[in-house]
C-alpha atoms as a PDB file:
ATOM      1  CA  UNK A   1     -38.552 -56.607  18.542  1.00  0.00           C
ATOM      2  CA  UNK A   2     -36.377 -60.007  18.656  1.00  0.00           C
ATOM      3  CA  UNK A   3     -33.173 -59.859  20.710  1.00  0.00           C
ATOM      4  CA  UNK A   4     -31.218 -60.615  18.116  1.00  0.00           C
ATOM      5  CA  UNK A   5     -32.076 -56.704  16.421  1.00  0.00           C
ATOM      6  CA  UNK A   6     -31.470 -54.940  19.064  1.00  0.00           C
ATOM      7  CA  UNK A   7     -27.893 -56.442  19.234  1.00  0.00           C
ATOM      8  CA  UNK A   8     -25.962 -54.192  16.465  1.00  0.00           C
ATOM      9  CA  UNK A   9     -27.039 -50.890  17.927  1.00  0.00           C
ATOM     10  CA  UNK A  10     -25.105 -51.724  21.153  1.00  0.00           C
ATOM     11  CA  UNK A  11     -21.826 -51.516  19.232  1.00  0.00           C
ATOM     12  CA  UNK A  12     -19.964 -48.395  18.056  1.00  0.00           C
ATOM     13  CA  UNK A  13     -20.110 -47.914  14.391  1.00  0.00           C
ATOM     14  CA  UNK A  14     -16.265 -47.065  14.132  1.00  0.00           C
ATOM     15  CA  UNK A  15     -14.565 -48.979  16.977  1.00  0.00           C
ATOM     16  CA  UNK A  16     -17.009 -51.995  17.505  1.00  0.00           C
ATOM     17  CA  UNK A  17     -16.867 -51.644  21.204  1.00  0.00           C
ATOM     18  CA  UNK A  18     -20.067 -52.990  23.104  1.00  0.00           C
ATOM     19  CA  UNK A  19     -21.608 -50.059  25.033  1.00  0.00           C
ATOM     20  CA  UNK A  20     -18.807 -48.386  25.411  1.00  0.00           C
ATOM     21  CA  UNK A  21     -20.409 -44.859  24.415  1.00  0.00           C
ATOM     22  CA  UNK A  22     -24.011 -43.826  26.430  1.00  0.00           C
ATOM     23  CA  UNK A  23     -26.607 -43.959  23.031  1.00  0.00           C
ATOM     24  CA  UNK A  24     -25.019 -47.628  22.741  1.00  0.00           C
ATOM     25  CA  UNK A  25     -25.630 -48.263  26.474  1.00  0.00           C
ATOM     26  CA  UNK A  26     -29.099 -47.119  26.834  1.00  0.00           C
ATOM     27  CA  UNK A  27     -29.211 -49.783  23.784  1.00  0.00           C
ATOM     28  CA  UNK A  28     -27.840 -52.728  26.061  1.00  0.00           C
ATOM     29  CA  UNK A  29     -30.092 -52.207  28.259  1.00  0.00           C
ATOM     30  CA  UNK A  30     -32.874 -52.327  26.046  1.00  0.00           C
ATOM     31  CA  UNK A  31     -31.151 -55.546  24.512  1.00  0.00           C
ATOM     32  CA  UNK A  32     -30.723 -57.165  27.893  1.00  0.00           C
ATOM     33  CA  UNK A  33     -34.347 -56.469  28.449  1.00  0.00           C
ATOM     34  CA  UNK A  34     -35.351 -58.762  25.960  1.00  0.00           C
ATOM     35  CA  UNK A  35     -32.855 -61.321  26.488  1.00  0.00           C
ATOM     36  CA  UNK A  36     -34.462 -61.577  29.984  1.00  0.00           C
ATOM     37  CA  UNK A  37     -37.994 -61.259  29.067  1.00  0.00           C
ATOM     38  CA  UNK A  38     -37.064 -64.121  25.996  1.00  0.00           C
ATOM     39  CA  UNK A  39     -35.104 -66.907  28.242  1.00  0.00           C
ATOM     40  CA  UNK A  40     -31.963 -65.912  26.322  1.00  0.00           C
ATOM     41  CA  UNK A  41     -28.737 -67.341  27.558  1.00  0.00           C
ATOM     42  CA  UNK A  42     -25.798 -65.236  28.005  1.00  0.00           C
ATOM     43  CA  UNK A  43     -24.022 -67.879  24.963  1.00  0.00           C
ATOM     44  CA  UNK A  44     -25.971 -67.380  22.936  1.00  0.00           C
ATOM     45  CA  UNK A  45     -25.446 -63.347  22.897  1.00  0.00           C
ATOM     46  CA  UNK A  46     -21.897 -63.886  22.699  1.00  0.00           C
ATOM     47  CA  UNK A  47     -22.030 -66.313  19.850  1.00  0.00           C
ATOM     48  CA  UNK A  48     -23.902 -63.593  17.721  1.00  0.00           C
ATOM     49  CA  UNK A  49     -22.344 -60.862  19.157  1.00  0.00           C
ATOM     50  CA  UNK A  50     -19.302 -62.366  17.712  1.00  0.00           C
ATOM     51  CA  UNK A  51     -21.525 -63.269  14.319  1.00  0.00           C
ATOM     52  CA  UNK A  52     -22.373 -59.669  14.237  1.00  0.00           C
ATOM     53  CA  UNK A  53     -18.660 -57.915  14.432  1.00  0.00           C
ATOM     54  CA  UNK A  54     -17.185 -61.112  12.165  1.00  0.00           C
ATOM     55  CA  UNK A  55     -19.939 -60.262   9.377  1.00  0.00           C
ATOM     56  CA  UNK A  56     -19.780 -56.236   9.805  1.00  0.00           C
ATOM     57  CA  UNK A  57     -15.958 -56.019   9.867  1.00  0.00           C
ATOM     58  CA  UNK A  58     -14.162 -59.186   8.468  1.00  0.00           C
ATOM     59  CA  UNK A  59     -13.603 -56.836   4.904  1.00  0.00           C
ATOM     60  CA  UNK A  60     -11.355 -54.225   6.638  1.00  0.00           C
ATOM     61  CA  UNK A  61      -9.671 -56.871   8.831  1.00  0.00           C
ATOM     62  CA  UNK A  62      -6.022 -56.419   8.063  1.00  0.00           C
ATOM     63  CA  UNK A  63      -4.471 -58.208  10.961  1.00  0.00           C
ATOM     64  CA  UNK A  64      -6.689 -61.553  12.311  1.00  0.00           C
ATOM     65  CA  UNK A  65      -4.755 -61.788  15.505  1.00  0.00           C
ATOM     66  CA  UNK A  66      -5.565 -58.031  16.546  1.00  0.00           C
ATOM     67  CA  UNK A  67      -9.039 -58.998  14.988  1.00  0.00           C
ATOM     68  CA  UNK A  68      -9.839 -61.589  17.197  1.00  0.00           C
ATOM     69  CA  UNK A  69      -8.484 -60.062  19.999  1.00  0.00           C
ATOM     70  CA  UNK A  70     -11.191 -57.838  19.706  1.00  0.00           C
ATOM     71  CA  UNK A  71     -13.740 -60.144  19.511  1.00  0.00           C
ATOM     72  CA  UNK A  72     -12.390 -61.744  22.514  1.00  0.00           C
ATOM     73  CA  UNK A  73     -12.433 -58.503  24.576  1.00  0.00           C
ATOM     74  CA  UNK A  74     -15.847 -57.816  23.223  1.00  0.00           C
ATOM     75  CA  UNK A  75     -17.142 -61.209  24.431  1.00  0.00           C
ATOM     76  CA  UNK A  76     -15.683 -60.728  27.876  1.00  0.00           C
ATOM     77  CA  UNK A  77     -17.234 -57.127  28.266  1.00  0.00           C
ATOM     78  CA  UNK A  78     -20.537 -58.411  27.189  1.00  0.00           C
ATOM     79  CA  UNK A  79     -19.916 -61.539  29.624  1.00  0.00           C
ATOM     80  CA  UNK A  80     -18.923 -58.768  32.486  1.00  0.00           C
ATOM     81  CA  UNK A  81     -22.229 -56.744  32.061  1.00  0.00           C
ATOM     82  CA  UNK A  82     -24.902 -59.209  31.234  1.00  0.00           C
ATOM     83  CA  UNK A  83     -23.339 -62.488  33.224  1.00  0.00           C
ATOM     84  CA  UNK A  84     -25.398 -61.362  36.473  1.00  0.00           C
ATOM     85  CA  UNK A  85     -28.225 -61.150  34.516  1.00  0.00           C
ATOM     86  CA  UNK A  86     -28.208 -63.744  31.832  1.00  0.00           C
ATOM     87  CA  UNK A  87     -27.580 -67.700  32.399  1.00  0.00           C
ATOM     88  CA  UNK A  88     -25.985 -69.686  30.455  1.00  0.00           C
END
């Protein structure tokens, strides 16, 4: 499987936050897994990380700036767990 699919699973269905909850963890890990074995750089999971919540939840958005404050704390949680791992 291509890093790229494992990346919505890591995100809770109602509050988009990146393995917050332990199903969407164990998911990370397997996602991180990849990105390792494939050479991926830690950008490049943040830019579709950020593809991912803009295309899944940009209909129900009612306030942008709370919006992409989201995104931004997403981004930075991802950046905190994988940047050990990942380059960029």
């Amino acid at each position: 499987m291509h890093w790229q699919q494992h990346l919505p699973g890591c995100f809770g269905d109602r509050d988009g936050q990146f393995a917050l909850h332990a199903a969407d963890r164990k998911r990370a890990l397997q996602l991180l897994a990849c990105c390792d074995t494939e050479n991926v750089p830690l950008s490049a999971v943040l830019d579709e990380a950020e593809r991912h919540l803009g295309g899944k939840h940009s209909e129900t958005v009612t306030d942008s700036a709370v919006f992409e404050t989201h995104i931004a704390a997403q981004r930075q949680r991802i950046a905190d767990l994988f940047g050990g791992w990942l380059e960029d």
